[in-house]
PDB file of N, CA and C in Angstrom:
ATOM      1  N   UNK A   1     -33.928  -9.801  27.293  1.00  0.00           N
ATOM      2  CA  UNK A   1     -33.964  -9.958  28.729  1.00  0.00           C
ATOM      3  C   UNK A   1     -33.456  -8.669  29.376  1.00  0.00           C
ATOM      4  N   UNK A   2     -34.007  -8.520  30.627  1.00  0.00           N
ATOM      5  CA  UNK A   2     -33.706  -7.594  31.480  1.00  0.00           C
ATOM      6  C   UNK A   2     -33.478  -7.421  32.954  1.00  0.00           C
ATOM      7  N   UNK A   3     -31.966  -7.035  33.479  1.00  0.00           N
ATOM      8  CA  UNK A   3     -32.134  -7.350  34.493  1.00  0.00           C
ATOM      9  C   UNK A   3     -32.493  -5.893  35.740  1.00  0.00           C
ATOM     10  N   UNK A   4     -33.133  -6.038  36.160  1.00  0.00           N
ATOM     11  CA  UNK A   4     -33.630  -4.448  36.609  1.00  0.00           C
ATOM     12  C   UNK A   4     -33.859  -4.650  38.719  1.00  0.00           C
ATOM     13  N   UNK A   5     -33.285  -3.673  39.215  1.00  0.00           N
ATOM     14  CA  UNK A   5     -33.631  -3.299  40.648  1.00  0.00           C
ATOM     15  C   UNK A   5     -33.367  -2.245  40.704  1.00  0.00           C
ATOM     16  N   UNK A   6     -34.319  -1.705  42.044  1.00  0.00           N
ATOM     17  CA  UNK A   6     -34.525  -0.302  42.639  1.00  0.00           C
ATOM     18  C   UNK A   6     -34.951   0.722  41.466  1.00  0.00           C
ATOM     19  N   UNK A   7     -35.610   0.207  40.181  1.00  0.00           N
ATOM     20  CA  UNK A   7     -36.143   1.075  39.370  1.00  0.00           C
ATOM     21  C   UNK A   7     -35.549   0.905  37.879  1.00  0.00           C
ATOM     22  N   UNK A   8     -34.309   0.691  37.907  1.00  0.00           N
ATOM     23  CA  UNK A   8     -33.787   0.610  37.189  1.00  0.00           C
ATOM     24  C   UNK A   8     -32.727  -0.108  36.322  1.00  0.00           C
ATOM     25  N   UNK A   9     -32.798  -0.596  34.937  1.00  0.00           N
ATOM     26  CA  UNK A   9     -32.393  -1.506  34.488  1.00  0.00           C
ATOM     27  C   UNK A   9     -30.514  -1.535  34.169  1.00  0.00           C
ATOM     28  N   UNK A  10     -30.146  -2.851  34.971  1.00  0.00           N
ATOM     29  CA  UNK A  10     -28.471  -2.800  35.009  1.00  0.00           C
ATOM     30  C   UNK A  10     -28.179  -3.284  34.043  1.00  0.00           C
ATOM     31  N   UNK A  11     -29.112  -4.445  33.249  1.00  0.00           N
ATOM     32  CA  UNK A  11     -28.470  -5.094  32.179  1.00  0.00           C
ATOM     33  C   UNK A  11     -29.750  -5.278  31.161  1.00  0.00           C
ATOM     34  N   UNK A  12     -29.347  -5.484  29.569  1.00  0.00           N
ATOM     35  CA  UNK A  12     -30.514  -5.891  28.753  1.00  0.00           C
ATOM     36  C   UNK A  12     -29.945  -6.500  27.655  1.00  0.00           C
ATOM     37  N   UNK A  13     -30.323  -7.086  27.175  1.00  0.00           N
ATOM     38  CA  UNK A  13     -29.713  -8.041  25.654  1.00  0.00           C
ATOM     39  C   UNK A  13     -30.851  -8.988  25.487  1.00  0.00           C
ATOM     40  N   UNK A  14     -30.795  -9.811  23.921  1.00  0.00           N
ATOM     41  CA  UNK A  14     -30.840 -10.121  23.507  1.00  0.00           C
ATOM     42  C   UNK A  14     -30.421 -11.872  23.303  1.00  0.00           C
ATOM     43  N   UNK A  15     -29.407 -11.995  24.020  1.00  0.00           N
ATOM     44  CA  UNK A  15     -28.843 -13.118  23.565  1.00  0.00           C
ATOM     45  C   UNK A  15     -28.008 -13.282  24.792  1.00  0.00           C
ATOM     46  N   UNK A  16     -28.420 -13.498  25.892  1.00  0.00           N
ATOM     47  CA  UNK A  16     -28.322 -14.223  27.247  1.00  0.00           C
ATOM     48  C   UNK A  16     -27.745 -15.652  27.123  1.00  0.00           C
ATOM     49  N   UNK A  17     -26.936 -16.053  28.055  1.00  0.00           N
ATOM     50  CA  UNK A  17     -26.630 -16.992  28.567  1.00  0.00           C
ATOM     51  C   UNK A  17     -27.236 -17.861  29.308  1.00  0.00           C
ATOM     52  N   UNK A  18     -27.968 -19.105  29.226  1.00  0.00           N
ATOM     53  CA  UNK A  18     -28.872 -19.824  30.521  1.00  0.00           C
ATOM     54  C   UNK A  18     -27.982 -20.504  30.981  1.00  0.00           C
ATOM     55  N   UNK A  19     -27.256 -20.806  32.450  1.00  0.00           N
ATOM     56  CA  UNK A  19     -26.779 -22.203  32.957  1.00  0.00           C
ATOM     57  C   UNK A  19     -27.342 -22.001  33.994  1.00  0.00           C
ATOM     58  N   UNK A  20     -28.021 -23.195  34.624  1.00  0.00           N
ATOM     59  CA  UNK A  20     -28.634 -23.672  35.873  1.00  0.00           C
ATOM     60  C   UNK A  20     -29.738 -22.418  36.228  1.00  0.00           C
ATOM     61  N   UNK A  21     -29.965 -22.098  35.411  1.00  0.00           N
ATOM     62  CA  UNK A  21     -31.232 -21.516  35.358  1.00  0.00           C
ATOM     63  C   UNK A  21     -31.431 -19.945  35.380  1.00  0.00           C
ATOM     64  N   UNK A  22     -29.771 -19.690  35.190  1.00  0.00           N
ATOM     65  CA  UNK A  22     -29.447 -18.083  35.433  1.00  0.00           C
ATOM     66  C   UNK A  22     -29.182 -17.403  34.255  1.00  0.00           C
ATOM     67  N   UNK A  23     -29.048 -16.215  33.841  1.00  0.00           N
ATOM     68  CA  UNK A  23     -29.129 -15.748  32.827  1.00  0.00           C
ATOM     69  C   UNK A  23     -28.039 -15.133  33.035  1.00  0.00           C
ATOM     70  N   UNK A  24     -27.196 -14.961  32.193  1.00  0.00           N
ATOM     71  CA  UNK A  24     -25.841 -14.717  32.079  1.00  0.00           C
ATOM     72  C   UNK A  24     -25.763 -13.547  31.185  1.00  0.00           C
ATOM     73  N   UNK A  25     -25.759 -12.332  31.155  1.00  0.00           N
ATOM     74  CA  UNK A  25     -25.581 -11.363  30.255  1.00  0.00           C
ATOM     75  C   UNK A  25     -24.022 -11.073  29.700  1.00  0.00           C
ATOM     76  N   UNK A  26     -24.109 -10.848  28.701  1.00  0.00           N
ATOM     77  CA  UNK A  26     -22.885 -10.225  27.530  1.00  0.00           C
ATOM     78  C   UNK A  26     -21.977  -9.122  28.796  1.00  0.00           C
ATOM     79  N   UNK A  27     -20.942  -9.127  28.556  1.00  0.00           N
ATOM     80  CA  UNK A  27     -20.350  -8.055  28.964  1.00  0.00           C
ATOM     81  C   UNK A  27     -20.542  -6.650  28.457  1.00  0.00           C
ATOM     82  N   UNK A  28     -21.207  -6.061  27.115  1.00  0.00           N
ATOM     83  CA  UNK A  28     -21.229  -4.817  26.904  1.00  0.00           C
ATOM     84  C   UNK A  28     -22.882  -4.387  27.499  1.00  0.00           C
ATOM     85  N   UNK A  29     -23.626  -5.515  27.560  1.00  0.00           N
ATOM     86  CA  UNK A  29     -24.880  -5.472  27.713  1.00  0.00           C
ATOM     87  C   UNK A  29     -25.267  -4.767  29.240  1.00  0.00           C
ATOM     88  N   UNK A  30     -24.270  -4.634  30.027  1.00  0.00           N
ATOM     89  CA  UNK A  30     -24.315  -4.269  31.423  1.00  0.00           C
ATOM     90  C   UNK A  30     -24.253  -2.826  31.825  1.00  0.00           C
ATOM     91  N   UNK A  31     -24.354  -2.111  31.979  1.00  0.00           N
ATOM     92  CA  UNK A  31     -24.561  -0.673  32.802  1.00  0.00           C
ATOM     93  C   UNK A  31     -23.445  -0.434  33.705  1.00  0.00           C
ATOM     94  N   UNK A  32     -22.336  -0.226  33.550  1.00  0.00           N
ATOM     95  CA  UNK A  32     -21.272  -0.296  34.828  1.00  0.00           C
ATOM     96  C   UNK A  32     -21.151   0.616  35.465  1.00  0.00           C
ATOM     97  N   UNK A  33     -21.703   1.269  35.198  1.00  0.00           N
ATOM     98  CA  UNK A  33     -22.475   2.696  36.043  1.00  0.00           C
ATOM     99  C   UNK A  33     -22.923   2.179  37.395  1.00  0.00           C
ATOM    100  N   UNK A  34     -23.493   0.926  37.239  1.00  0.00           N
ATOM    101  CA  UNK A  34     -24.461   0.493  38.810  1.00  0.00           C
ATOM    102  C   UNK A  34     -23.386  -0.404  39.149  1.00  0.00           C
ATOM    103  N   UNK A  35     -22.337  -0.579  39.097  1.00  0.00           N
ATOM    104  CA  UNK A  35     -21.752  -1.905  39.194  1.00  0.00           C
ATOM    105  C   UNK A  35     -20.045  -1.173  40.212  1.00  0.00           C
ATOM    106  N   UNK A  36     -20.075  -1.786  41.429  1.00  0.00           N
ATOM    107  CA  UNK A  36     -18.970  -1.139  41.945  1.00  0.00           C
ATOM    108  C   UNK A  36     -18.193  -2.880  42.559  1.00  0.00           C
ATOM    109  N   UNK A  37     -16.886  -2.542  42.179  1.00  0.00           N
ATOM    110  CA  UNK A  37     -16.038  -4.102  42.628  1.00  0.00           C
ATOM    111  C   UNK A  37     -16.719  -4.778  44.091  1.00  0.00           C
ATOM    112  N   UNK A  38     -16.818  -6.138  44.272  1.00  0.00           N
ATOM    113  CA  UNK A  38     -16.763  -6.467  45.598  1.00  0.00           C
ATOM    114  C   UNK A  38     -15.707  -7.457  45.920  1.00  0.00           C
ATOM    115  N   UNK A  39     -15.493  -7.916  47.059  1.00  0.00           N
ATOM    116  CA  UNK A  39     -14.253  -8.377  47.559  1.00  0.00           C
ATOM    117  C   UNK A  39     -14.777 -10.245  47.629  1.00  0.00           C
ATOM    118  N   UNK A  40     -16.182 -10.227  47.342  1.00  0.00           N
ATOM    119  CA  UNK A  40     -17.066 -11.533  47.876  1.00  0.00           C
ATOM    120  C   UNK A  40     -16.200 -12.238  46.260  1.00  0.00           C
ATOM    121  N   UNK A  41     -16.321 -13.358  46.535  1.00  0.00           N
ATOM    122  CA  UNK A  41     -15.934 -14.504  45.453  1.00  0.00           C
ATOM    123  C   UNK A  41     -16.277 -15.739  45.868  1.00  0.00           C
ATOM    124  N   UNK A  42     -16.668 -16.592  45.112  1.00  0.00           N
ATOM    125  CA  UNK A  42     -16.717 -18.329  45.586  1.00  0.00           C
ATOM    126  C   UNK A  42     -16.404 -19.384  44.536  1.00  0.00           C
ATOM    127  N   UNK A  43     -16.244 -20.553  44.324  1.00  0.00           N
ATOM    128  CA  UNK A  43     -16.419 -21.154  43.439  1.00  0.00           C
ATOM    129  C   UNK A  43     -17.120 -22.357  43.230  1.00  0.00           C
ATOM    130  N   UNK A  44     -17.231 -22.276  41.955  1.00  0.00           N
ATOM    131  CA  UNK A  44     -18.019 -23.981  41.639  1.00  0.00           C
ATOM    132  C   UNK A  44     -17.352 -25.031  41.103  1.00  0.00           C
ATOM    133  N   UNK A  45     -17.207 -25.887  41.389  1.00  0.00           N
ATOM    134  CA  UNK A  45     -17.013 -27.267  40.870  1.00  0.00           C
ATOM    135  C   UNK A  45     -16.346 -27.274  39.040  1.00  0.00           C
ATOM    136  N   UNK A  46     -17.163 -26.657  38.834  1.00  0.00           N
ATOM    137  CA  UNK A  46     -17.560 -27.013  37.157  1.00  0.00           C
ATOM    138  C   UNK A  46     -17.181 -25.795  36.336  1.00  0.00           C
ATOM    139  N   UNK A  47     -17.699 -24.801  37.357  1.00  0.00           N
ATOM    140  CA  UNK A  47     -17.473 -23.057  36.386  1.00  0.00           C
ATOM    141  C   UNK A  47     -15.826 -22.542  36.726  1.00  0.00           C
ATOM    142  N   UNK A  48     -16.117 -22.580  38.130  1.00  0.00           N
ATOM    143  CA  UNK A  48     -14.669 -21.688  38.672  1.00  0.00           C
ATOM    144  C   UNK A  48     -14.378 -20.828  39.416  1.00  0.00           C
ATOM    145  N   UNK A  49     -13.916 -20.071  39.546  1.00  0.00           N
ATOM    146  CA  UNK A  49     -14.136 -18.980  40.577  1.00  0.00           C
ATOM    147  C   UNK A  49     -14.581 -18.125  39.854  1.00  0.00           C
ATOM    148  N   UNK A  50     -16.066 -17.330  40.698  1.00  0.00           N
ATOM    149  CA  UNK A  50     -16.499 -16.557  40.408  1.00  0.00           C
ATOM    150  C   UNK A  50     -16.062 -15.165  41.484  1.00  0.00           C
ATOM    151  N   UNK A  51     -16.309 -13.777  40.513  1.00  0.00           N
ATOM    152  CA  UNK A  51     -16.333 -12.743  41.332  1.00  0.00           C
ATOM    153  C   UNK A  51     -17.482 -12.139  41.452  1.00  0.00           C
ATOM    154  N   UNK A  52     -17.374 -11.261  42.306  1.00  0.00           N
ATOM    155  CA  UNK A  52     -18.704 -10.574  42.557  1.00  0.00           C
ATOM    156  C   UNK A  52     -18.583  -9.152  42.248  1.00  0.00           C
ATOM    157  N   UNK A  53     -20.049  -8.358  41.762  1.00  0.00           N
ATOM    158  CA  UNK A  53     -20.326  -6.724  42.338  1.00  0.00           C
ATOM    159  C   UNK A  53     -20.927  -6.210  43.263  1.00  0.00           C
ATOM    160  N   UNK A  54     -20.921  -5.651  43.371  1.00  0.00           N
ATOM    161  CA  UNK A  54     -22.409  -4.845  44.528  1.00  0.00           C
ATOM    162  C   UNK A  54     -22.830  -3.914  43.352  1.00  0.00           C
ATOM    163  N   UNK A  55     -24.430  -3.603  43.368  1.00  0.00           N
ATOM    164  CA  UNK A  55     -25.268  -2.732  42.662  1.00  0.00           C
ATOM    165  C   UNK A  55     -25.667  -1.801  43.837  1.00  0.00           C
ATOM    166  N   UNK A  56     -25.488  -0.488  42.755  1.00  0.00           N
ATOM    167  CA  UNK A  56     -25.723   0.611  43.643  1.00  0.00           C
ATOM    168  C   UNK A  56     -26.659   1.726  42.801  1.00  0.00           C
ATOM    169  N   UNK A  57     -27.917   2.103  43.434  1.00  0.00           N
ATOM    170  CA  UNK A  57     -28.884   2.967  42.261  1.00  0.00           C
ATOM    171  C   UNK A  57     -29.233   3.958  43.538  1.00  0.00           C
ATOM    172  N   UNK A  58     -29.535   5.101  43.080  1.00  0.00           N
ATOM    173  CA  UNK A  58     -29.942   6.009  43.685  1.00  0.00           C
ATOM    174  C   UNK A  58     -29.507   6.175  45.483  1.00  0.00           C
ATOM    175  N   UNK A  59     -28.170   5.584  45.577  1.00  0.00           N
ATOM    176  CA  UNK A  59     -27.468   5.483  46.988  1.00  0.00           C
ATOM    177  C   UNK A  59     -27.976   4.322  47.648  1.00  0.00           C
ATOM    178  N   UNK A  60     -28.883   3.627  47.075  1.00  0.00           N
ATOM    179  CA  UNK A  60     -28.793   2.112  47.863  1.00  0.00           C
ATOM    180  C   UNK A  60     -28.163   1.096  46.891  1.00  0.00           C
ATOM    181  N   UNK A  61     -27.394   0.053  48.019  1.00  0.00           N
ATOM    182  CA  UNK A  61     -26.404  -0.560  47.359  1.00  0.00           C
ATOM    183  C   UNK A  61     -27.076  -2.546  47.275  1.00  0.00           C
ATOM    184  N   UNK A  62     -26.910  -2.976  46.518  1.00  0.00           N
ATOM    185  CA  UNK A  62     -27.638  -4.600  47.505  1.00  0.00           C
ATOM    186  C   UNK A  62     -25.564  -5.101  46.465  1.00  0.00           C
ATOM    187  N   UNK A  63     -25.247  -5.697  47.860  1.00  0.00           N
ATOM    188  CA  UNK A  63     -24.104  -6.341  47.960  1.00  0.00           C
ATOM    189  C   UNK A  63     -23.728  -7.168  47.362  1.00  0.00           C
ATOM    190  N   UNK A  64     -22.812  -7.702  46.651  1.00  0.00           N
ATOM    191  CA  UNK A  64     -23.042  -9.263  46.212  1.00  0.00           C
ATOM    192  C   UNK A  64     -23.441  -9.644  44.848  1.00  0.00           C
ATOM    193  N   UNK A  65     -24.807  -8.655  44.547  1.00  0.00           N
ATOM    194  CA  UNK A  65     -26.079  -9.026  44.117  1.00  0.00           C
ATOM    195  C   UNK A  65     -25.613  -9.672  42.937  1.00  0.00           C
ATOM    196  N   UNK A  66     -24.563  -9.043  41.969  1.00  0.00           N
ATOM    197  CA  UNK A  66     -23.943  -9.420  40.790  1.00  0.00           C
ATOM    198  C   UNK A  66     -22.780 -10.809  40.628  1.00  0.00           C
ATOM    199  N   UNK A  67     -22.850 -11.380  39.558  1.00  0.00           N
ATOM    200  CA  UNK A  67     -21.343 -12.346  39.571  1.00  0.00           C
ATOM    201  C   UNK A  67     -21.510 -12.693  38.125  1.00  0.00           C
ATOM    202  N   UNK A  68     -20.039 -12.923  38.279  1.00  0.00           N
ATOM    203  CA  UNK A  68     -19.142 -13.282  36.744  1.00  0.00           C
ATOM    204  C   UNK A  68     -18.172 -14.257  37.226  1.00  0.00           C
ATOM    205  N   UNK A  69     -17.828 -14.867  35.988  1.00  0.00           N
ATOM    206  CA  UNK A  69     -16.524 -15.688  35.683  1.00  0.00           C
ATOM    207  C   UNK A  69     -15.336 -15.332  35.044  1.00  0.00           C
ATOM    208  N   UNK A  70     -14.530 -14.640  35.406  1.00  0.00           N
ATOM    209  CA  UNK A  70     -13.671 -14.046  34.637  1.00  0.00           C
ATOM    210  C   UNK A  70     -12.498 -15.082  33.661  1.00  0.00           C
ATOM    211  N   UNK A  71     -12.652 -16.221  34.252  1.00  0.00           N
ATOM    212  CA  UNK A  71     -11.731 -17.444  33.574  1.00  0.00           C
ATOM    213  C   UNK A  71     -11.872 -18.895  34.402  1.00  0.00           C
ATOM    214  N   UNK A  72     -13.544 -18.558  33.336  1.00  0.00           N
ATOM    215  CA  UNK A  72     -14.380 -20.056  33.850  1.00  0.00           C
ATOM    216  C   UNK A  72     -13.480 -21.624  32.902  1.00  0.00           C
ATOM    217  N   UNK A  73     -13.583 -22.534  34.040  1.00  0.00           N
ATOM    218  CA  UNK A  73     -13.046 -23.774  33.250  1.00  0.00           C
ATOM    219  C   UNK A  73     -13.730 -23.893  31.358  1.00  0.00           C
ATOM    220  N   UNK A  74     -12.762 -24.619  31.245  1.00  0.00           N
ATOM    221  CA  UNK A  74     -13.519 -25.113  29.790  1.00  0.00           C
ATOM    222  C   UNK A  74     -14.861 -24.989  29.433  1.00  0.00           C
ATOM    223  N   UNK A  75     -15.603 -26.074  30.572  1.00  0.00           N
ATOM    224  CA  UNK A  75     -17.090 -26.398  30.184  1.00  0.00           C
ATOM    225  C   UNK A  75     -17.978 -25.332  30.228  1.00  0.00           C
ATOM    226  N   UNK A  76     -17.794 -24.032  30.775  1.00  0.00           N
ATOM    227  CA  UNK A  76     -18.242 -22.996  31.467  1.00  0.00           C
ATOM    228  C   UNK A  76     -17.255 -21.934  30.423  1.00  0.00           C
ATOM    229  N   UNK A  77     -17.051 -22.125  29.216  1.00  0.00           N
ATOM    230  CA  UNK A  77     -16.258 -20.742  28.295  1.00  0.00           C
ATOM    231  C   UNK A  77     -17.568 -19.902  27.809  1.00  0.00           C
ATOM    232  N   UNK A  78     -18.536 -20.472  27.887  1.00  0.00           N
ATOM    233  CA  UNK A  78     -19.687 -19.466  26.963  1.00  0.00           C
ATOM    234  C   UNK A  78     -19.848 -18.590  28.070  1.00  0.00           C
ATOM    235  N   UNK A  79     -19.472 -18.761  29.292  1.00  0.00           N
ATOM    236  CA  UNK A  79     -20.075 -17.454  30.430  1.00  0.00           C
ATOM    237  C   UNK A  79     -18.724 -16.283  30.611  1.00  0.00           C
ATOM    238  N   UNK A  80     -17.831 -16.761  30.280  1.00  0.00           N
ATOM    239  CA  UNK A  80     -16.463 -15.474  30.321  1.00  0.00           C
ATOM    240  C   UNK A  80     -16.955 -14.286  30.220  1.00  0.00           C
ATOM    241  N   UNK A  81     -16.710 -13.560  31.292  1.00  0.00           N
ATOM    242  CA  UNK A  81     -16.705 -12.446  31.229  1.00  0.00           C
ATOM    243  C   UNK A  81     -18.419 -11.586  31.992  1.00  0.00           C
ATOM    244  N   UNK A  82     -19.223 -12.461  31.059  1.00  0.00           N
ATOM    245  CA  UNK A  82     -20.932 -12.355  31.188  1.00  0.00           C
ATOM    246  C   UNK A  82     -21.133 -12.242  32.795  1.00  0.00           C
ATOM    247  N   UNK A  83     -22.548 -11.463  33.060  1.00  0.00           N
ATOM    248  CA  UNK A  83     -22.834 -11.202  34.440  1.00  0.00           C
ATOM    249  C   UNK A  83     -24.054 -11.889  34.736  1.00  0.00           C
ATOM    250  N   UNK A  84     -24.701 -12.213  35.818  1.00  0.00           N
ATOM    251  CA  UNK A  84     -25.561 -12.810  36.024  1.00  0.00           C
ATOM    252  C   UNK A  84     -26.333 -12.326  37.144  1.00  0.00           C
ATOM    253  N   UNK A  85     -27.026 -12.000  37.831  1.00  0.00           N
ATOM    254  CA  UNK A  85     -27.732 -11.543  39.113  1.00  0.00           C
ATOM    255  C   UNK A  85     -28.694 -12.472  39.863  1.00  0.00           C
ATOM    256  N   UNK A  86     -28.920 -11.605  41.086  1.00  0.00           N
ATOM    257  CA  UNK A  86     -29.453 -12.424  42.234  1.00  0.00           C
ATOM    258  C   UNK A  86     -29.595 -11.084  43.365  1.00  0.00           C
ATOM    259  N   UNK A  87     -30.167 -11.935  44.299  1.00  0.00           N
ATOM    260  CA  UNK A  87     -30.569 -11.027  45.705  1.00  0.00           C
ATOM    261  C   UNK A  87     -31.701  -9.668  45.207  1.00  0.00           C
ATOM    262  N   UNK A  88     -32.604  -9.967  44.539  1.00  0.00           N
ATOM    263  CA  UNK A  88     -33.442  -9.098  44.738  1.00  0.00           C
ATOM    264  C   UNK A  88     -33.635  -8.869  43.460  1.00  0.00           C
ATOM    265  N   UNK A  89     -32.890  -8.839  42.433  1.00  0.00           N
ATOM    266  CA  UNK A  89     -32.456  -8.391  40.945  1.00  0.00           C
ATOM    267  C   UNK A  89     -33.779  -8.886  39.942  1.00  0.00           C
ATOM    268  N   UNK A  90     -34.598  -8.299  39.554  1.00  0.00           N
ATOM    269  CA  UNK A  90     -35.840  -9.092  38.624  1.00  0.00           C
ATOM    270  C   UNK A  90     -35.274  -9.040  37.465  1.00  0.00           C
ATOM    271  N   UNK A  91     -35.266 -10.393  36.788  1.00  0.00           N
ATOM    272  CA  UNK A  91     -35.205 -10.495  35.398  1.00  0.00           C
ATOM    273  C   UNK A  91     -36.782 -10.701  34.393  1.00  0.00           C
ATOM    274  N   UNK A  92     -35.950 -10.290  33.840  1.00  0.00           N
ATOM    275  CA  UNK A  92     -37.649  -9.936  32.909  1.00  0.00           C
ATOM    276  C   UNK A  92     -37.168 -10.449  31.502  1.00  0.00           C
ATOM    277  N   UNK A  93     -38.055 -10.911  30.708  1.00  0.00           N
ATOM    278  CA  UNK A  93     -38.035 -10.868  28.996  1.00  0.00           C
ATOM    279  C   UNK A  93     -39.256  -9.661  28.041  1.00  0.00           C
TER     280      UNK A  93
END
């Protein structure tokens, strides 16, 4: 799998995470090169609080676009750490 915007690919592996229909990438699998902290966070019910990144490629940034669980409940341990995308982000296999 691959997760790719503005040209270029932020994340790729092999052995992805699916919950609720999102693909959850490995933590080494990520590019942190494109990946700058964001202040956005929310949580779920079930996972936990999630944090967010903003992706940034060639000086455009899309906000948000990224999230992780840094110390998801129990039911939600296979996503620790793993990133997942949204807002524009194409995943590919």
């Amino acid at each position: 799998m691959k997760a790719i915007w503005n040209g270029s690919v932020i994340a790729e592996s092999e052995a992805t995470e699916i919950v609720e229909g999102n693909h959850y990438f490995p933590p080494g699998s990520v590019n942190p090169s494109f990946l700058t902290e964001s202040t956005k966070t929310s949580t779920c019910p079930w996972k936990g609080l999630a944090n967010y990144y903003n992706i940034v490629v060639d000086g455009k940034t899309n906000s948000g676009a990224a999230w992780y669980y840094a110390n998801p409940h129990s039911q939600a341990s296979q996503i620790k750490g793993h990133v997942a995308f949204w807002k524009g982000v194409e995943i590919q296999s």
